[in-house]
Protein backbone atom coordinates (compact mmCIF):
# COMPACT_ATOMS: atom_id res chain seq x y z
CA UNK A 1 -23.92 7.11 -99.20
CA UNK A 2 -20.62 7.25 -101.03
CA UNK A 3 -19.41 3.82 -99.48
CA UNK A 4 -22.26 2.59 -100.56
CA UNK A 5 -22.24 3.90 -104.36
CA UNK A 6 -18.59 2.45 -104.04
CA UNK A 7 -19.43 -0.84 -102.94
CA UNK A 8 -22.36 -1.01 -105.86
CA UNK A 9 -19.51 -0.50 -108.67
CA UNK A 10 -17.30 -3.03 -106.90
CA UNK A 11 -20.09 -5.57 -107.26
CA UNK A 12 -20.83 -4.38 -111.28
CA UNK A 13 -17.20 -4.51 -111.65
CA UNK A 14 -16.86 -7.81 -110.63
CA UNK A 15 -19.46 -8.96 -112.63
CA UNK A 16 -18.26 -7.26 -115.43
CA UNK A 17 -15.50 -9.37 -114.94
CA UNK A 18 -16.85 -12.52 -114.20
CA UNK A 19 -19.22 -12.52 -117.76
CA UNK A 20 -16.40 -11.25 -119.99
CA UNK A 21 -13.15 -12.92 -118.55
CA UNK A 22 -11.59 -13.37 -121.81
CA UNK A 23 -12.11 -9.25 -122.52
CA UNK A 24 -10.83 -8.67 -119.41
CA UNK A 25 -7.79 -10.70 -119.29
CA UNK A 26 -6.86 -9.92 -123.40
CA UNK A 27 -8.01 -8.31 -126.00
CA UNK A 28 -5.28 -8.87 -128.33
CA UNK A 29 -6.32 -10.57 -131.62
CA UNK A 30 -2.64 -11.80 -132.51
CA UNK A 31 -1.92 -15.79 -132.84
CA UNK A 32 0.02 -16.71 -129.85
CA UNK A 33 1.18 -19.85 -127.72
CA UNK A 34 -0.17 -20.60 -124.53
CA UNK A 35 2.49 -22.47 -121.93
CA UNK A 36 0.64 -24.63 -119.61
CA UNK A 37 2.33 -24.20 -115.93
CA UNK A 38 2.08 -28.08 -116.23
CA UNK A 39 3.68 -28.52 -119.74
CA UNK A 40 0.32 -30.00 -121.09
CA UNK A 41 -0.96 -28.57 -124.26
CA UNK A 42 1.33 -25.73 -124.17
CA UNK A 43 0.85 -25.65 -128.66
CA UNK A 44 -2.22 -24.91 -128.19
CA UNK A 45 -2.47 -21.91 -131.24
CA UNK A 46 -5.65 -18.78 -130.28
CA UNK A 47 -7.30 -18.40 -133.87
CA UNK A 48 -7.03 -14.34 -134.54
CA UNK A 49 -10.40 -12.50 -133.45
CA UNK A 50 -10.83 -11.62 -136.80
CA UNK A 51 -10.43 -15.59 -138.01
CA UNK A 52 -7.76 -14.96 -139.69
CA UNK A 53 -4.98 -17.59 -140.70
CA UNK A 54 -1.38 -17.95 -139.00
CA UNK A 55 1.47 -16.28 -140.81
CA UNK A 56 4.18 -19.06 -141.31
CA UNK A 57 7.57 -20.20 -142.90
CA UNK A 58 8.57 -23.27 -143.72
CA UNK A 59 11.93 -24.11 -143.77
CA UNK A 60 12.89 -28.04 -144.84
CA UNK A 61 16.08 -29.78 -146.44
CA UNK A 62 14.00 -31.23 -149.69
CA UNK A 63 13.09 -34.41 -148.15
CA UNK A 64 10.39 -36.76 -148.90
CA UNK A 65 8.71 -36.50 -145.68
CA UNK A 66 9.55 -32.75 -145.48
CA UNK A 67 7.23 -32.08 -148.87
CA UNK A 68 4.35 -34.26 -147.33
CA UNK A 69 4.10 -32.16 -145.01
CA UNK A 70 4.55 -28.78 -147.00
CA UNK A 71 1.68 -30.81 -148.67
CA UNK A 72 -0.38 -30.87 -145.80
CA UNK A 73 -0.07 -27.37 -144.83
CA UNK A 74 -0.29 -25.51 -148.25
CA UNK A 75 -3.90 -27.58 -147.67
CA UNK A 76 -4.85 -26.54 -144.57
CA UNK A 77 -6.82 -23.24 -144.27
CA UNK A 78 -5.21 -22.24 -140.58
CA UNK A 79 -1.96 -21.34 -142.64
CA UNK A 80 -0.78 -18.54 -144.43
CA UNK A 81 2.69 -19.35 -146.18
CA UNK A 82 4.45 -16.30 -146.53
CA UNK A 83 7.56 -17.67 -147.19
CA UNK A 84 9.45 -21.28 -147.81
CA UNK A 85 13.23 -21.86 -147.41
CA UNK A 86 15.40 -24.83 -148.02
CA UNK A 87 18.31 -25.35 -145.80
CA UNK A 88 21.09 -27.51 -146.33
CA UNK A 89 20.90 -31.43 -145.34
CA UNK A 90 19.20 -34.07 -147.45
CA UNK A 91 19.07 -31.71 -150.59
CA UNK A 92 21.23 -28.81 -151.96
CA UNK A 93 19.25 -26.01 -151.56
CA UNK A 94 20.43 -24.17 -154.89
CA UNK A 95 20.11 -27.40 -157.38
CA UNK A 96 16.95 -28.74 -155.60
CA UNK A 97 15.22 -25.13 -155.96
CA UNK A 98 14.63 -26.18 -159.90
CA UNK A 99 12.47 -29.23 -159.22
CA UNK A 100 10.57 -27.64 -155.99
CA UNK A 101 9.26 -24.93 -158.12
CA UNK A 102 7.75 -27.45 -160.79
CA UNK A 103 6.07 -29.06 -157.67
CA UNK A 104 4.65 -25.55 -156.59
CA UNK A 105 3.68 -25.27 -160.27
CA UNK A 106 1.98 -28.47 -159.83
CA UNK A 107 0.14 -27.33 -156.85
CA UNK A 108 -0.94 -23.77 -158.24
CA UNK A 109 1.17 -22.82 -155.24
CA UNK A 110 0.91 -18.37 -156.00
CA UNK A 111 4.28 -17.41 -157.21
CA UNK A 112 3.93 -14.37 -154.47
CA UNK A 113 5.31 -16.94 -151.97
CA UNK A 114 8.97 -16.23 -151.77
CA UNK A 115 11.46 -18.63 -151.66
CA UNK A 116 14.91 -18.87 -149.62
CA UNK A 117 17.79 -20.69 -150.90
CA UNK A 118 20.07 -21.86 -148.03
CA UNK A 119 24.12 -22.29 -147.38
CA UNK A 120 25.00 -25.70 -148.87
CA UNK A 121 27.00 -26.22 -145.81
CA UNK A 122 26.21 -26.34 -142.52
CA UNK A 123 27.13 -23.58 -140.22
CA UNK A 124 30.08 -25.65 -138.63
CA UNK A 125 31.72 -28.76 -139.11
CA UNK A 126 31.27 -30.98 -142.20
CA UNK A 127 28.79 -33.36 -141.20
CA UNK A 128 26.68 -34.51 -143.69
CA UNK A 129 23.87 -37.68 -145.14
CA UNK A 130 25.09 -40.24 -147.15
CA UNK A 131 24.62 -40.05 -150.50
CA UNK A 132 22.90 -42.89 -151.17
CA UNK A 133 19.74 -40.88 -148.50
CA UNK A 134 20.29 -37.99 -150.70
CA UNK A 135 19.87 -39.37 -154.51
CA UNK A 136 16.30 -39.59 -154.04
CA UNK A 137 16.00 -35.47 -153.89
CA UNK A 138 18.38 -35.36 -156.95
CA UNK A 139 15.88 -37.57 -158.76
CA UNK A 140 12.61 -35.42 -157.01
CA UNK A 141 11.69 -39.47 -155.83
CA UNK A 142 11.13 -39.88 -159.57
CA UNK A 143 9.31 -42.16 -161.08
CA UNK A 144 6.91 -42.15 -157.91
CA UNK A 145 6.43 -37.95 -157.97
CA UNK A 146 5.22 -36.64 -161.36
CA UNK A 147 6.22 -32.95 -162.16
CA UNK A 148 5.21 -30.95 -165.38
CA UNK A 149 7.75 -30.16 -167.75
CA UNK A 150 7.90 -26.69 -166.97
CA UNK A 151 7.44 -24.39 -163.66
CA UNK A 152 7.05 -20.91 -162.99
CA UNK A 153 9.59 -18.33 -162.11
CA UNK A 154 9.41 -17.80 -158.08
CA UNK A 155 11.38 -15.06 -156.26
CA UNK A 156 14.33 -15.76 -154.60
CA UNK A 157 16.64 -14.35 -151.64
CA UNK A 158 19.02 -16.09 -149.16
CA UNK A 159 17.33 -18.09 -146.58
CA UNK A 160 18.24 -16.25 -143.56
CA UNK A 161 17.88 -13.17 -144.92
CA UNK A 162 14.29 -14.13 -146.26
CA UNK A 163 13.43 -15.22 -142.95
CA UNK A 164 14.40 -12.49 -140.88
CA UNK A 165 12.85 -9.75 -143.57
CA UNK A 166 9.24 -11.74 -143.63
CA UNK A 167 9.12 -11.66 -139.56
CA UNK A 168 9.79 -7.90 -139.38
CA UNK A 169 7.45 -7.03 -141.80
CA UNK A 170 4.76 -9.18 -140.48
CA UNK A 171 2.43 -7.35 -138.32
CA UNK A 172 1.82 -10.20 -136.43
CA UNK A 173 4.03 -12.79 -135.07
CA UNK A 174 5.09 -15.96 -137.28
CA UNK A 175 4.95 -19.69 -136.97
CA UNK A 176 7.73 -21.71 -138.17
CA UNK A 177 7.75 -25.04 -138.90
CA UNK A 178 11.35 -26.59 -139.35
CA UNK A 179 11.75 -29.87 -140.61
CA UNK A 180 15.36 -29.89 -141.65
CA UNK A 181 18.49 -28.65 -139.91
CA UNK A 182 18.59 -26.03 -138.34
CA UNK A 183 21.20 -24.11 -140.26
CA UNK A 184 18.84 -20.89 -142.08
CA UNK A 185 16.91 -20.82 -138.18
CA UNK A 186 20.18 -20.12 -136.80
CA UNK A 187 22.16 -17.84 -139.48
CA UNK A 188 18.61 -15.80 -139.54
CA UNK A 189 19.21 -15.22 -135.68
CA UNK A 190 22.55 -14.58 -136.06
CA UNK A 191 21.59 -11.53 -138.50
CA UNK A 192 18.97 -10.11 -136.03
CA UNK A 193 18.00 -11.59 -132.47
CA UNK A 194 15.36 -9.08 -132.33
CA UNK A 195 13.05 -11.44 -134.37
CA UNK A 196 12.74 -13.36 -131.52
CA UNK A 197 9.46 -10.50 -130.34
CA UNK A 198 7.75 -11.54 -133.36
CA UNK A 199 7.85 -15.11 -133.67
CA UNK A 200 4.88 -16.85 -131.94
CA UNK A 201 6.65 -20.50 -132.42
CA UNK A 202 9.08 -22.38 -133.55
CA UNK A 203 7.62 -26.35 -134.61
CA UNK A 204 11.14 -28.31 -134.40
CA UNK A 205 11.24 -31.81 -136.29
CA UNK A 206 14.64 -33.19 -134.92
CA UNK A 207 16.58 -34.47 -132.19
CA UNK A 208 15.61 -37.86 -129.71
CA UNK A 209 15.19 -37.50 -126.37
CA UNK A 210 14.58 -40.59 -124.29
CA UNK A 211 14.97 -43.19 -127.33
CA UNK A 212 18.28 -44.08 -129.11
CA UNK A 213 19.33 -41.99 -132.46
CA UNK A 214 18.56 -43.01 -136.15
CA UNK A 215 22.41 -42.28 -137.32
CA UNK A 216 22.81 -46.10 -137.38
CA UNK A 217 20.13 -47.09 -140.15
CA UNK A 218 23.74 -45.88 -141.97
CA UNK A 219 26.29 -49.16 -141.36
CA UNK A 220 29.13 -47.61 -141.61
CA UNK A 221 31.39 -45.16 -139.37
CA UNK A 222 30.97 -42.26 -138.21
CA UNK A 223 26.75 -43.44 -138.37
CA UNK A 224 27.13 -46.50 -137.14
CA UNK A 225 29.27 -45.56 -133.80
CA UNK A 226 27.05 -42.71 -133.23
CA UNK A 227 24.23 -44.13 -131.06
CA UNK A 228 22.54 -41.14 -130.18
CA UNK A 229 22.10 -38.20 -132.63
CA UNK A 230 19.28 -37.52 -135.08
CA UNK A 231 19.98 -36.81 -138.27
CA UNK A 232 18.39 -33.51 -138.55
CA UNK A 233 20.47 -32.03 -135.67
CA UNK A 234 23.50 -33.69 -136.23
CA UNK A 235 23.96 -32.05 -139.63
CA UNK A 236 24.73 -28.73 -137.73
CA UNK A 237 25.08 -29.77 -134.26
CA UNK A 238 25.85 -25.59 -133.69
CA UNK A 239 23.27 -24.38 -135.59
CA UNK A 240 20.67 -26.66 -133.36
CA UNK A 241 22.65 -25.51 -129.71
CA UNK A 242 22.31 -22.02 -131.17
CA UNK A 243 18.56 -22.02 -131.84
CA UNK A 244 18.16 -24.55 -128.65
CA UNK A 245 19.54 -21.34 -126.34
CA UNK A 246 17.22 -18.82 -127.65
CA UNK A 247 14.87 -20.33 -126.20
CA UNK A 248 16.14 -19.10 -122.85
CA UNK A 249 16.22 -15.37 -124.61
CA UNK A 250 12.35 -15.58 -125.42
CA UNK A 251 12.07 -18.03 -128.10
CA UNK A 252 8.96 -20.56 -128.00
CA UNK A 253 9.77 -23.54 -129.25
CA UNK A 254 8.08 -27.10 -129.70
CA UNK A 255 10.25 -30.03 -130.63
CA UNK A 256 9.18 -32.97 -132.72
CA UNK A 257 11.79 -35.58 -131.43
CA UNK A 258 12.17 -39.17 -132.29
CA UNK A 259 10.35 -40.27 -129.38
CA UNK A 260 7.12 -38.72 -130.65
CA UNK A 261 7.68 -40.10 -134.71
CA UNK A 262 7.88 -43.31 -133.67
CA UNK A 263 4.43 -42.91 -132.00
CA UNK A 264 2.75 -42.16 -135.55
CA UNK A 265 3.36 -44.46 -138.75
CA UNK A 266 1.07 -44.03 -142.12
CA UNK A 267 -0.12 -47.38 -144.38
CA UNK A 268 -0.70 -48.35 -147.44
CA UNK A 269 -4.34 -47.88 -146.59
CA UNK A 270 -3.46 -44.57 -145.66
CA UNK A 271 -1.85 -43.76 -148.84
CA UNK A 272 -4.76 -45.38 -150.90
CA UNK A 273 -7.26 -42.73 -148.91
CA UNK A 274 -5.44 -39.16 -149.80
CA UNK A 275 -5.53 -40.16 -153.17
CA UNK A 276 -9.04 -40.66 -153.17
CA UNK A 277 -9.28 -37.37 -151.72
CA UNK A 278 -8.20 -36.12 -154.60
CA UNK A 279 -7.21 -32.91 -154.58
CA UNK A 280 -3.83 -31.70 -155.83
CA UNK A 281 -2.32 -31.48 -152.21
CA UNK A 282 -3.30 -35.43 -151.00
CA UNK A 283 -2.77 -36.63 -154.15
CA UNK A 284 1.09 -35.37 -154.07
CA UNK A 285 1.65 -36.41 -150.39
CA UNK A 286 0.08 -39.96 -151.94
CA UNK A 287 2.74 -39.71 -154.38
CA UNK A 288 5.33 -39.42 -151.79
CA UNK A 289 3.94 -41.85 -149.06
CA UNK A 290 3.81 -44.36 -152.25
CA UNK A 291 7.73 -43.77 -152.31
CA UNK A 292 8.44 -44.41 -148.80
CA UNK A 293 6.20 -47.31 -148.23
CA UNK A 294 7.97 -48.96 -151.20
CA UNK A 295 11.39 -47.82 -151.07
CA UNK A 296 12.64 -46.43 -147.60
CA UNK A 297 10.25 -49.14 -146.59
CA UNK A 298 11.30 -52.16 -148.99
CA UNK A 299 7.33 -53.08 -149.23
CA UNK A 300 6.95 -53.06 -145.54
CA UNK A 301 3.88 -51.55 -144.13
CA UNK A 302 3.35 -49.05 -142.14
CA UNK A 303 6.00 -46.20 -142.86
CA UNK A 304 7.08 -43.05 -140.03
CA UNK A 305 6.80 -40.08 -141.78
CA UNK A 306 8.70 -38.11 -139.55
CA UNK A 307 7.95 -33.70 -140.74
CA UNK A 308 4.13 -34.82 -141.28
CA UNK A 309 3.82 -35.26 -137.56
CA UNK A 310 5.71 -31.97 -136.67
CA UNK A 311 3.33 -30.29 -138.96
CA UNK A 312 -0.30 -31.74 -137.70
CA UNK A 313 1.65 -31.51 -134.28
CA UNK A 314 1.42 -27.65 -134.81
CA UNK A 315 -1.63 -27.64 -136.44
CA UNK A 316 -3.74 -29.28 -133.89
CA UNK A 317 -3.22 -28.43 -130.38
CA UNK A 318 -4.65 -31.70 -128.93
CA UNK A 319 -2.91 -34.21 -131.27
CA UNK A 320 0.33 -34.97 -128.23
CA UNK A 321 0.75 -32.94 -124.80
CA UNK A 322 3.84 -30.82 -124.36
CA UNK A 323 6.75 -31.36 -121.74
CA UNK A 324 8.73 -28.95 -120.59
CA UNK A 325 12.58 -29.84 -120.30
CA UNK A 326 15.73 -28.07 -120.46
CA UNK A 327 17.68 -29.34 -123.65
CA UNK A 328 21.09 -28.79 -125.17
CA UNK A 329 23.66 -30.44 -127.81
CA UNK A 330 26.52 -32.04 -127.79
CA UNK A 331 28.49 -30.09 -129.80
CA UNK A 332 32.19 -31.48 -128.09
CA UNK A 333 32.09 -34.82 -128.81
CA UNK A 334 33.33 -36.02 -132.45
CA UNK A 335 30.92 -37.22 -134.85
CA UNK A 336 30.80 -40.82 -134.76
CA UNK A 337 30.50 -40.41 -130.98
CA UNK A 338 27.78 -38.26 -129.02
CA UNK A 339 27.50 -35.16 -131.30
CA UNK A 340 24.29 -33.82 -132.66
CA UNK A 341 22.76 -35.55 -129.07
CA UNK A 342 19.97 -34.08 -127.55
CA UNK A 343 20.06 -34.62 -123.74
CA UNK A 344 18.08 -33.20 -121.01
CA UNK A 345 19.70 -31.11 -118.42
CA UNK A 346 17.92 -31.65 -115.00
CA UNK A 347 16.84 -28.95 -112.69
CA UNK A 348 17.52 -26.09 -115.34
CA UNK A 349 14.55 -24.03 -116.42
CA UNK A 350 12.74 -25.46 -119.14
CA UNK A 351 13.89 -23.89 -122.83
CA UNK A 352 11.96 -26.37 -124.62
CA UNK A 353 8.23 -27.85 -125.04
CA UNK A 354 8.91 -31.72 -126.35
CA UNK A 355 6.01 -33.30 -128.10
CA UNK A 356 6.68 -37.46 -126.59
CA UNK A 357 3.11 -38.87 -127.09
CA UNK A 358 1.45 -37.64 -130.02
CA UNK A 359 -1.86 -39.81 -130.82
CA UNK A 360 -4.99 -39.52 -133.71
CA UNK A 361 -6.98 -40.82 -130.23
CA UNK A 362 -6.90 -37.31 -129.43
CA UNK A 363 -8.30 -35.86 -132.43
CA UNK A 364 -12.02 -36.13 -134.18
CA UNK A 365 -10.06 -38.01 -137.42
CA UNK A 366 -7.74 -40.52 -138.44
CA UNK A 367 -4.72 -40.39 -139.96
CA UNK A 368 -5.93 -41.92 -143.72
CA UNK A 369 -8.99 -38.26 -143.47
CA UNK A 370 -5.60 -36.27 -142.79
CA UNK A 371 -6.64 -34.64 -145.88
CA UNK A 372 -10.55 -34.82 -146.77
CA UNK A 373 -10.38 -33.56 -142.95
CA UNK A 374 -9.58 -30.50 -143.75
């Protein structure tokens, strides 16, 4: 009799199992990534049971394509910004901060959203854009971006330490999305490590893995010798290697590269479509699609925009599959040779999950609904 009553709550057991696997497996109601054994749709993001929205920071250099997709995202309901830094690259983070909070103004962005001014320098070395790149964040792409007159009065701390106090006092782990150097990722680590256990992902916009650099749109030395570096990594070559080896200490991260932007380009048709969305979000990324398409474009038609991708690459889990690789930096070389390269090491374990065919294919809308999609 008692084998038997065993073998009865074996079978109810296993039923139990079979009807509620999910229960059974997890019940925990955090955000988190799920790696794929087979690298493929490894950012794929589990909504909260309680449908809540994922905590996240955005960290950018005040580029054009970086406030698209800041654009995007303060739009999107899966996000809750808790906190937006500016590290050092195409913008200085502590002159820029003026015009970004008349575009927050503009937005009705709440001024409970802190913001993080970064190190005007990078971390090591003294590699920076040309000026002629930077003058259009001086300028906030004026005439083509509109800002009010005035802005309100946002709170301000360092970057890194901004970072590193939102994670710890988040009591569930944060997304970041980095679309600039990786300076603030890195000095934030460098203060505490331990925010590694609460950080669900890190979205990377930066490096190239299998195609050549974009150093060389730049004619002139050290740019033009340097066939093989981003931009975005090669600003702080150390701070990238730095956050690139945390990922063997815990970190999840998903890189953006090259090889995936040049897979995605917006048009003028595009551009025409978020403003007829019209609401304040699509109507400001129109704004600055309108500059690209006619100035870093000359007229031409369509235009990358390269932190939009990294951003609807974390926001929808089937837009590209995920490979794992091992990465690291060149950090020896000298500038205007192989530094700021991003280059796979074979037969190492993977510390990185690199986004190489993004496509709108995958997903139920194109890229000109981005917006009235949402």
């Amino acid at each position: 009799m008692k084998k038997l009553i065993v073998s009865c709550l074996a079978i109810i057991l296993s039923l139990l199992v079979a009807v509620f696997p999910a229960s059974a497996k997890n019940n925990s109601s955090q955000n988190k990534l799920i790696h794929s054994p087979t690298g493929k749709g490894v950012n794929q993001l589990v909504a909260s049971a309680s449908g809540g929205r994922t905590p996240l920071i955005f960290d950018d250099d005040g580029s054009q394509d970086g406030m698209t997709a800041l654009s995007y995202l303060l739009a999107n309901p899966k996000f809750d910004i808790k906190a937006i830094t500016l590290c050092q690259g195409i913008a200085d983070p502590a002159t820029f901060v003026g015009n970004f909070e008349r575009m927050l103004g503009r937005l009705g962005v709440s001024t409970d959203i802190p913001l993080g001014i970064g190190r005007s320098e990078a971390l090591s070395g003294h590699n920076t854009y040309p000026q002629f790149i930077r003058d259009g964040a001086v300028t906030f792409w004026s005439p083509f971006v509109k800002l009010p007159e005035t802005a309100p009065t946002y709170k301000t701390k360092p970057a890194a330490k901004l970072i590193v106090e939102t994670i710890k006092k988040s009591p569930e782990p944060v997304t970041i999305l980095a679309t600039g150097s990786l300076t603030n990722i890195a000095e934030a680590l460098r203060l505490d490590p331990g925010i590694i256990k609460n950080i669900s992902v890190i979205e990377i916009m930066g490096g190239s893995v299998y195609l050549p650099g974009n150093l060389g749109v730049v004619p002139e030395p050290p740019f033009s010798t340097n066939k093989v570096a981003e931009f975005n990594i090669w600003v702080d070559p150390v701070a990238a290697q730095e956050v690139f080896k945390a990922g063997e200490k815990g970190l999840k991260i998903q890189l953006t590269p090259l090889d995936a932007t040049h897979e995605i380009s917006f048009s003028r048709e595009d551009q025409q479509a978020w403003l007829a969305t019209k609401t304040p979000e699509s109507e400001m990324a129109a704004e600055f699609l309108d500059f690209a398409l006619t100035v870093i474009q000359s007229g031409n038609d369509p235009n990358p925009v390269w932190d939009l991708v990294a951003a609807i690459n974390l926001a929808e889990p089937n837009f590209s599959p995920e490979t794992p690789l091992h990465l690291e930096v060149d950090t020896k070389t000298a500038p205007g040779e192989n530094q700021g390269q991003t280059y796979v090491v074979p037969n190492a374990p993977p510390n990185i999950y690199v986004s190489l065919k993004p496509s709108f294919d995958n997903l139920s809308f194109k890229a000109g609904e981005l917006f009235s999609s949402l």
